[in-house]
C-alpha atoms as a PDB file:
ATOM      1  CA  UNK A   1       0.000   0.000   0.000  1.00  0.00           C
ATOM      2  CA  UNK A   2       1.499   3.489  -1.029  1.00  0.00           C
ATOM      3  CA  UNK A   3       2.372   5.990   2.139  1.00  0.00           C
ATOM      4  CA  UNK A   4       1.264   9.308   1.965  1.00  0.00           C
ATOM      5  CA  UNK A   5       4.212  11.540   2.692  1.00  0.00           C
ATOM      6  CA  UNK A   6       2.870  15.060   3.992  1.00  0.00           C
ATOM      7  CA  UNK A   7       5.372  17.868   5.342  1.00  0.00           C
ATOM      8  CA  UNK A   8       4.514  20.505   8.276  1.00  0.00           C
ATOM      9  CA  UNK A   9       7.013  23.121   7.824  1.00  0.00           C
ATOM     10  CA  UNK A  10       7.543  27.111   9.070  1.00  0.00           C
ATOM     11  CA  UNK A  11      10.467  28.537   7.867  1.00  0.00           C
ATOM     12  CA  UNK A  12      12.562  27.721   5.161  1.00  0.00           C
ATOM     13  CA  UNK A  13      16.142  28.120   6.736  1.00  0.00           C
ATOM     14  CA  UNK A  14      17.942  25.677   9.516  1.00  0.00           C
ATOM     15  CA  UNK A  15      14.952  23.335   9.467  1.00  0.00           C
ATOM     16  CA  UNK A  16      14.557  20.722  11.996  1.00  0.00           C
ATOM     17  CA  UNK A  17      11.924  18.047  12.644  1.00  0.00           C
ATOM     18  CA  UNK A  18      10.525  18.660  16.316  1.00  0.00           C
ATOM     19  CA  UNK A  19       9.204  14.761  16.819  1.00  0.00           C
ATOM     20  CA  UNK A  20       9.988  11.734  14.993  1.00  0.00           C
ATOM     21  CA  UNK A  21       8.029  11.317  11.815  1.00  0.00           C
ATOM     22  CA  UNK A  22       4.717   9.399  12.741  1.00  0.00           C
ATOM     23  CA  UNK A  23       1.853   7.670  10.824  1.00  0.00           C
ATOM     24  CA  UNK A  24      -1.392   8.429  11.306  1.00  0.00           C
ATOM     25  CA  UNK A  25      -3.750   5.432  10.845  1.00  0.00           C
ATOM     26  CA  UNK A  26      -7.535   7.458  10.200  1.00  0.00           C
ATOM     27  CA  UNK A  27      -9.720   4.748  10.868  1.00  0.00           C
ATOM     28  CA  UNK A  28      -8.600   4.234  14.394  1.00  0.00           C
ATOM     29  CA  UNK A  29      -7.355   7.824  14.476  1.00  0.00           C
ATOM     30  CA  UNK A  30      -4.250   6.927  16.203  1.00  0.00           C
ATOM     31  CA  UNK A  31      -0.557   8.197  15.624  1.00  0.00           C
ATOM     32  CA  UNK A  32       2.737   5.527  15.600  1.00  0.00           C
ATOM     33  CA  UNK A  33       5.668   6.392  15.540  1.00  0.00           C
ATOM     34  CA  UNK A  34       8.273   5.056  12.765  1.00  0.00           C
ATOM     35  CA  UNK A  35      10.425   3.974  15.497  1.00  0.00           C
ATOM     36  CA  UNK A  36       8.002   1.391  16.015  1.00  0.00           C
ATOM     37  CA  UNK A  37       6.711   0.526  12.766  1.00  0.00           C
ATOM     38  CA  UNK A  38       6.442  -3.283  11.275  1.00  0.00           C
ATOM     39  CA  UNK A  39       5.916  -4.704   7.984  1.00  0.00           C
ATOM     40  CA  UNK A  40       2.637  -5.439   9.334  1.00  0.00           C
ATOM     41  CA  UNK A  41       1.791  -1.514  10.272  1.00  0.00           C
ATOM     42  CA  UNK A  42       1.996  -0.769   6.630  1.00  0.00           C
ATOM     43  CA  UNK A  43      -1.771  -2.493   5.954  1.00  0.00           C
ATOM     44  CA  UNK A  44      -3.740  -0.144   7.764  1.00  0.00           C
ATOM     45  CA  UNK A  45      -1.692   3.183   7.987  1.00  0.00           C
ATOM     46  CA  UNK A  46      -2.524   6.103   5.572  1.00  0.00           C
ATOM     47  CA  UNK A  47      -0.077   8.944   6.011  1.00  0.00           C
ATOM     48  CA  UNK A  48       3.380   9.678   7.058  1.00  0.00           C
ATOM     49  CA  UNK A  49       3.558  13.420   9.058  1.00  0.00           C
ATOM     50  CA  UNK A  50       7.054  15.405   9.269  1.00  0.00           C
ATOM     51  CA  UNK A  51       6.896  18.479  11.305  1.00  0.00           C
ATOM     52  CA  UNK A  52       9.368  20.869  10.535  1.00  0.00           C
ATOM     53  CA  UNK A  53      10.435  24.129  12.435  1.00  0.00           C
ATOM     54  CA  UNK A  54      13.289  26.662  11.785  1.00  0.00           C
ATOM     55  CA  UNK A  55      15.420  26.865  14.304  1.00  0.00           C
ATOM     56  CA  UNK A  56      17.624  30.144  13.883  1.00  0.00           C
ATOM     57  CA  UNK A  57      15.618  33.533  15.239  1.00  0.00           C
ATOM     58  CA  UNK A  58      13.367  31.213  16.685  1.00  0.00           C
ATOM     59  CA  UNK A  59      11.574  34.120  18.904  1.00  0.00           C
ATOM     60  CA  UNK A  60      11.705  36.685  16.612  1.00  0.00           C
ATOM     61  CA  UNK A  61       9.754  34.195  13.626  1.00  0.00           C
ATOM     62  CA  UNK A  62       7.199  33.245  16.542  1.00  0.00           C
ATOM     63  CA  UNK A  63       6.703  37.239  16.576  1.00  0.00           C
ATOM     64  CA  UNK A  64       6.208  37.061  12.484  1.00  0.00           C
ATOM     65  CA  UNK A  65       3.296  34.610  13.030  1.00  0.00           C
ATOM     66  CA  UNK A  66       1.506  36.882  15.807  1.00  0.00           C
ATOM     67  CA  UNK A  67       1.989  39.970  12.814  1.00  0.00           C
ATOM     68  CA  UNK A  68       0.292  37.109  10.494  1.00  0.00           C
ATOM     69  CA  UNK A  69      -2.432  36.446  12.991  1.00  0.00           C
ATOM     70  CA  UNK A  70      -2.623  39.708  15.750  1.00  0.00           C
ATOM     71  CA  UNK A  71      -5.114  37.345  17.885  1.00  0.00           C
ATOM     72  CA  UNK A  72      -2.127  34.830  18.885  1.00  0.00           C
ATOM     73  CA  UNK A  73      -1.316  35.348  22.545  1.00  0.00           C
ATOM     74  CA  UNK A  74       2.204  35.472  23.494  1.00  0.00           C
ATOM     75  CA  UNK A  75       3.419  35.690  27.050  1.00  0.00           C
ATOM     76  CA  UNK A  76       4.984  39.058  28.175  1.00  0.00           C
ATOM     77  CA  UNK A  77       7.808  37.963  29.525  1.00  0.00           C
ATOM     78  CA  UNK A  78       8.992  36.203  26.258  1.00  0.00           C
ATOM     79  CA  UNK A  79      12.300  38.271  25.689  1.00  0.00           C
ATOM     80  CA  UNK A  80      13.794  38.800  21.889  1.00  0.00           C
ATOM     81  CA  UNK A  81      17.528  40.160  21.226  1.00  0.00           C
ATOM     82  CA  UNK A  82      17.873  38.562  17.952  1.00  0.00           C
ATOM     83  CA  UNK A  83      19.090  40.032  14.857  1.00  0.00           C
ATOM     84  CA  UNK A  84      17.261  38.706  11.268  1.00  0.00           C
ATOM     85  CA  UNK A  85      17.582  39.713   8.068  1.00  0.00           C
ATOM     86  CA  UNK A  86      15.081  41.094   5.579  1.00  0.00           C
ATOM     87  CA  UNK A  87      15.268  38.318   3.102  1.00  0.00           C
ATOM     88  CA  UNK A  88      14.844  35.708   6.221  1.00  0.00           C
ATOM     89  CA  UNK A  89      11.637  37.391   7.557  1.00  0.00           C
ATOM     90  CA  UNK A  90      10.249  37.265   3.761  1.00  0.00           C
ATOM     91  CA  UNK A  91      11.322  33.920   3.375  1.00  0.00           C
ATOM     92  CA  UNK A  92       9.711  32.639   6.537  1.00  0.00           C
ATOM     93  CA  UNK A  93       6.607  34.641   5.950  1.00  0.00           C
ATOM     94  CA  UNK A  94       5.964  33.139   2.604  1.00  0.00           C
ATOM     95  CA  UNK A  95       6.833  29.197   3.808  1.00  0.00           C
ATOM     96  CA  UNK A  96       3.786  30.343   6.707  1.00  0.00           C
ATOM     97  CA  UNK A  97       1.416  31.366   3.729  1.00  0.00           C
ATOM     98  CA  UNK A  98       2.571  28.483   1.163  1.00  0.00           C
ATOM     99  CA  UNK A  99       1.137  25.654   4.445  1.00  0.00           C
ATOM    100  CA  UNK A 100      -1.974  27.916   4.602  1.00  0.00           C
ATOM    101  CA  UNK A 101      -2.693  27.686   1.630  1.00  0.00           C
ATOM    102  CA  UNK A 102      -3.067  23.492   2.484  1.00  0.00           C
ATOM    103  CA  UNK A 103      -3.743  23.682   6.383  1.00  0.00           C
ATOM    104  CA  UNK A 104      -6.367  26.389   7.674  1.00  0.00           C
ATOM    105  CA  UNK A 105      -5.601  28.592  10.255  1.00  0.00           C
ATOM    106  CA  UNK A 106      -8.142  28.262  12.988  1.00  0.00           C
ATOM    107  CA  UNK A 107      -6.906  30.749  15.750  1.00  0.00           C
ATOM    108  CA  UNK A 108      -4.818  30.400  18.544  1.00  0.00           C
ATOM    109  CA  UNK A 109      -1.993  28.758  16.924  1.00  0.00           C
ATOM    110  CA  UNK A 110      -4.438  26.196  15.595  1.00  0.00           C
ATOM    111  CA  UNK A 111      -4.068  24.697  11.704  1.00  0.00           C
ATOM    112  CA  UNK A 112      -6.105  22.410  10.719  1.00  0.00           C
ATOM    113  CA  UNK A 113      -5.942  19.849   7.770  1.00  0.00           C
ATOM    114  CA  UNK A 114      -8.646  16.936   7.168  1.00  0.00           C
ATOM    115  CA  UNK A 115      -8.111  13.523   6.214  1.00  0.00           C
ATOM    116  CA  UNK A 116     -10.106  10.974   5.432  1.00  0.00           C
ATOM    117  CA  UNK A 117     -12.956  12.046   7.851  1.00  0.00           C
ATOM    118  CA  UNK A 118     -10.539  12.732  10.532  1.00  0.00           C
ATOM    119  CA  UNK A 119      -8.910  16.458  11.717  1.00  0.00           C
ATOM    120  CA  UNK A 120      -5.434  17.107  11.973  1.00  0.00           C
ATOM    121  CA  UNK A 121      -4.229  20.003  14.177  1.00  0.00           C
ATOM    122  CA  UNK A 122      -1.248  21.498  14.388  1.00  0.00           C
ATOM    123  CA  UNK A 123      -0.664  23.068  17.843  1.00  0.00           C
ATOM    124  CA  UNK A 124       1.405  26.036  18.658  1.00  0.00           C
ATOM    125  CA  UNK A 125       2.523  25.227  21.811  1.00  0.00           C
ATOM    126  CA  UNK A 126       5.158  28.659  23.467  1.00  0.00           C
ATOM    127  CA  UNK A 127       7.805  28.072  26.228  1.00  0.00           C
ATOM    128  CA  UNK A 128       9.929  30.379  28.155  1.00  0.00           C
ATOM    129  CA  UNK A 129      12.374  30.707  25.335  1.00  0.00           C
ATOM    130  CA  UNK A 130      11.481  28.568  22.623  1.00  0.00           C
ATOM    131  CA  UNK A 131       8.015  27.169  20.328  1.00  0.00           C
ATOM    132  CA  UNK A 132       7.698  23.750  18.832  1.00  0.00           C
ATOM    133  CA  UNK A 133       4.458  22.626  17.098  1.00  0.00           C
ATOM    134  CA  UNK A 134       2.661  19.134  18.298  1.00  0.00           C
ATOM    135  CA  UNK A 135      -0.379  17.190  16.005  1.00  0.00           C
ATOM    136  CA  UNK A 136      -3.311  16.303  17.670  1.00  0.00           C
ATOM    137  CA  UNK A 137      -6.440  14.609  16.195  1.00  0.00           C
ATOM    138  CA  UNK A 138     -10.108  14.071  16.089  1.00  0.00           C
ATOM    139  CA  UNK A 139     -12.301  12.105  14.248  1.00  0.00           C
ATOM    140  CA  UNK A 140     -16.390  12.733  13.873  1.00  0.00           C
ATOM    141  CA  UNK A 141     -17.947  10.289  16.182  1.00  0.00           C
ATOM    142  CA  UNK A 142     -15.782   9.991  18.720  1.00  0.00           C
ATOM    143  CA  UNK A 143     -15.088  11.982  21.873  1.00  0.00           C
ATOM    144  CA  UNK A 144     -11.572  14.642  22.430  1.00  0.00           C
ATOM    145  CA  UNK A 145      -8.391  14.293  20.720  1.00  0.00           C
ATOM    146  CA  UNK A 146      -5.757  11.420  19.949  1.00  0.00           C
ATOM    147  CA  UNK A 147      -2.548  12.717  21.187  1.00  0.00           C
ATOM    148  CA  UNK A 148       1.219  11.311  21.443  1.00  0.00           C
ATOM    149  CA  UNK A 149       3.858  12.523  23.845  1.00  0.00           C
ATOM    150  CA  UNK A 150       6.965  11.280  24.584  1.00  0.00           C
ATOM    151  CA  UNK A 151       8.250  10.476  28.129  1.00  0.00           C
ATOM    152  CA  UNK A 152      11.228  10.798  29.592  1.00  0.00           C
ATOM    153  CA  UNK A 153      11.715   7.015  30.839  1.00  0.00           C
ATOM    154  CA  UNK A 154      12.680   8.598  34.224  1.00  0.00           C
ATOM    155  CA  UNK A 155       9.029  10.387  34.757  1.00  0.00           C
ATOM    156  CA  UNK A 156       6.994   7.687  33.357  1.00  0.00           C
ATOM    157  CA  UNK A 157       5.219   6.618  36.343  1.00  0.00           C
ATOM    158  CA  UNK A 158       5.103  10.209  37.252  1.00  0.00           C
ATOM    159  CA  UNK A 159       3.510  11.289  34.015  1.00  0.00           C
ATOM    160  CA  UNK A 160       1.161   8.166  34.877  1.00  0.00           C
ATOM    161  CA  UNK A 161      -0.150   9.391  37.942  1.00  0.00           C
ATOM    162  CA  UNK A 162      -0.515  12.948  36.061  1.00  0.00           C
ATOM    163  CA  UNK A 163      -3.188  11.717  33.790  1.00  0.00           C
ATOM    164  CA  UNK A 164      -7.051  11.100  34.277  1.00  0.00           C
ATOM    165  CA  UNK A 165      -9.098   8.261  34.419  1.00  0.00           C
ATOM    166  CA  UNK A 166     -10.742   9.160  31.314  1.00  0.00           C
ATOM    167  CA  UNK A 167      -7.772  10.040  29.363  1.00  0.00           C
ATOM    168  CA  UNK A 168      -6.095   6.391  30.707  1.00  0.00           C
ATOM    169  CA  UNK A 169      -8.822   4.381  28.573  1.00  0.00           C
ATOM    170  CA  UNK A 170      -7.361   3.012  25.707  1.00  0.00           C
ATOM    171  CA  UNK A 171      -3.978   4.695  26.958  1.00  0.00           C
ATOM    172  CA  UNK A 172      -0.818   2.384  24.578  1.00  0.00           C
ATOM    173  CA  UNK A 173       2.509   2.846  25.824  1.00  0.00           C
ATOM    174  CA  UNK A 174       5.553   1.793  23.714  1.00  0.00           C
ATOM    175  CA  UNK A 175       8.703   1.734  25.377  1.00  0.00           C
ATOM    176  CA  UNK A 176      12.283   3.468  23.812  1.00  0.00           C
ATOM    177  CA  UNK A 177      15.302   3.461  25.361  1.00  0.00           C
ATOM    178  CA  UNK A 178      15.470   6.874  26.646  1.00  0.00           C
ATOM    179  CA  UNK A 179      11.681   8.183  26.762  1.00  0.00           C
ATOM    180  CA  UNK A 180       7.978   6.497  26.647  1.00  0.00           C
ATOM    181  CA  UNK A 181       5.773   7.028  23.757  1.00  0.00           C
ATOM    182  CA  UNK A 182       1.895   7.467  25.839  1.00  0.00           C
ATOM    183  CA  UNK A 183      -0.486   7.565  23.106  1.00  0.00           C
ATOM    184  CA  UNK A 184      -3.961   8.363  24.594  1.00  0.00           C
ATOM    185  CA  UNK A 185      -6.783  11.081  24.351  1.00  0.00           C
ATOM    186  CA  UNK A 186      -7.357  14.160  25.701  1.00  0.00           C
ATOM    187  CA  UNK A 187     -10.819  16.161  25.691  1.00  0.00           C
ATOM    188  CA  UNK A 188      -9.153  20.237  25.651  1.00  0.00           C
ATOM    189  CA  UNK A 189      -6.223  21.565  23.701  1.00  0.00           C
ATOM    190  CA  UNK A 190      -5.311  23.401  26.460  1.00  0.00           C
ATOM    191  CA  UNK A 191      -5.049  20.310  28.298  1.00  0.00           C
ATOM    192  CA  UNK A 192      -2.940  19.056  25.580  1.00  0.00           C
ATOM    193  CA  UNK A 193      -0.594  22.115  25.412  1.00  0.00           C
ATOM    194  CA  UNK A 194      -0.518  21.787  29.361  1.00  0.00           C
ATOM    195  CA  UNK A 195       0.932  18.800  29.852  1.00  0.00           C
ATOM    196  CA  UNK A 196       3.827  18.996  26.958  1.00  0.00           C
ATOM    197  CA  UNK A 197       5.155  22.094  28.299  1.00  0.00           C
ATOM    198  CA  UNK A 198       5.408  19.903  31.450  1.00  0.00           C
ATOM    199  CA  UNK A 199       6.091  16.214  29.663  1.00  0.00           C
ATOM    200  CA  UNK A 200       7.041  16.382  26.762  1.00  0.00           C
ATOM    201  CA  UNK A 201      10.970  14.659  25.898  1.00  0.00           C
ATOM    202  CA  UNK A 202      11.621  16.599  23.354  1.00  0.00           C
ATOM    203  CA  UNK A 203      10.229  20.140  24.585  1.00  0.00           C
ATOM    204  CA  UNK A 204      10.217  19.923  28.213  1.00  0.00           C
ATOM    205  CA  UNK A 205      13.970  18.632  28.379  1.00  0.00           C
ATOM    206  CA  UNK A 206      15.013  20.607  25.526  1.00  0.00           C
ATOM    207  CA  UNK A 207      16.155  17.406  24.073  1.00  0.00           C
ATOM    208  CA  UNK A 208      16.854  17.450  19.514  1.00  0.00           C
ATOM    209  CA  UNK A 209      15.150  14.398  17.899  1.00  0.00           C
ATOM    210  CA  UNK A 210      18.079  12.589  15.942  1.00  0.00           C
ATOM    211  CA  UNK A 211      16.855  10.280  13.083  1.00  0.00           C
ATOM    212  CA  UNK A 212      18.005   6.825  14.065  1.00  0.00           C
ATOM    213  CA  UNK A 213      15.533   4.732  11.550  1.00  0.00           C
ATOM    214  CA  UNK A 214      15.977   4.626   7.858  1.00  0.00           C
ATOM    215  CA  UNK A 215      12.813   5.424   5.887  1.00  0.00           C
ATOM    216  CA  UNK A 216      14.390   6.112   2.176  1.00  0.00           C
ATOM    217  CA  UNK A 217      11.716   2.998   0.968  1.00  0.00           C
ATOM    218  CA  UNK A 218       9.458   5.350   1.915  1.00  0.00           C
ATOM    219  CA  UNK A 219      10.890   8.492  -0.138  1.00  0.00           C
END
């Protein structure tokens, strides 16, 4: 079965993938990661997601998105002494109109994109000195969001504890060497946004995502 390849990306310089690429399997509306992928996985997944982010003048692109969208709230105490360049700031304004032109912006640091009956959100999610973006999705018919975050292996049973009853039905967890992947639902965004600023490997540790599985087949 051919994978659909689809590509997140804001900016256009110094790109980096904030999460490992994941598939997103829209009749269960579930995300796996391709560190855990088997021949068998390829039968019922649809689409292969790459987020992308520019890395250099972080801050002062998350400001070019608020000029894009005025309604975007960003904190007060978010300081920016960075120096970029005309052609950057065009450059990075244009890649944030070329993925509108696929993914809608909602508001709030919301795009959306739907697939196959389900909604895919991109999430906007701003830390003391950094952004990242995070997918989340629904599906008509049943209830909140599927989410992924990774763990470090260390807070696992912490994270645990963190969660709800309701978000622990149907909660997977595949196991890495260094984190957790806890794939589960949640029933807010804010929710969502709420516990990866807390959580999350990658964002809350400040940790890069270093590609460790081949996917050229895939290319």
């Amino acid at each position: 079965m051919e994978i659909r390849k689809i590509d997140f990306r804001l900016g256009s310089q110094s790109l980096a993938l904030e999460v490992p690429p994941f598939y997103l399997n829209f009749e269960k509306r579930s995300f796996s990661s391709i560190m855990t992928r088997g021949g068998s996985q390829f039968k019922c997944r649809r689409a292969l997601f790459y987020v992308y982010i520019s890395r250099e003048n972080q801050l002062s692109k998350l400001l070019l998105i608020k000029a894009l969208h005025p309604s975007l709230y960003i904190p007060r105490s978010l300081k920016v002494n960075e120096e970029i360049g005309r052609e950057e700031v065009n450059e990075f304004i244009d890649s944030v109109k070329y993925i509108e032109n696929k993914w809608k912006y909602i508001d709030s640091g919301l795009w959306r994109r739907n697939f196959n009956g389900c909604g895919v959100y991109m999430v906007l999610i701003i830390g003391e000195n950094r952004w990242t973006v995070r997918p989340i999705v629904s599906k008509e018919g049943l209830e909140g969001y599927g989410v992924e975050i990774p763990v470090d292996a260390k807070r696992d049973e912490g994270f645990l504890e963190e969660l709800t009853e309701d978000e622990k039905k149907g909660l997977e967890v595949h196991k890495h060497v260094q984190n957790r992947h806890f794939h589960f639902t949640v029933f807010g965004i804010e929710r969502f946004i709420e516990l990866v600023k807390e959580w999350d490997y990658y964002f809350a540790n400040k940790e890069v995502w270093k590609q460790s599985v081949r996917i050229t087949h895939l290319e």
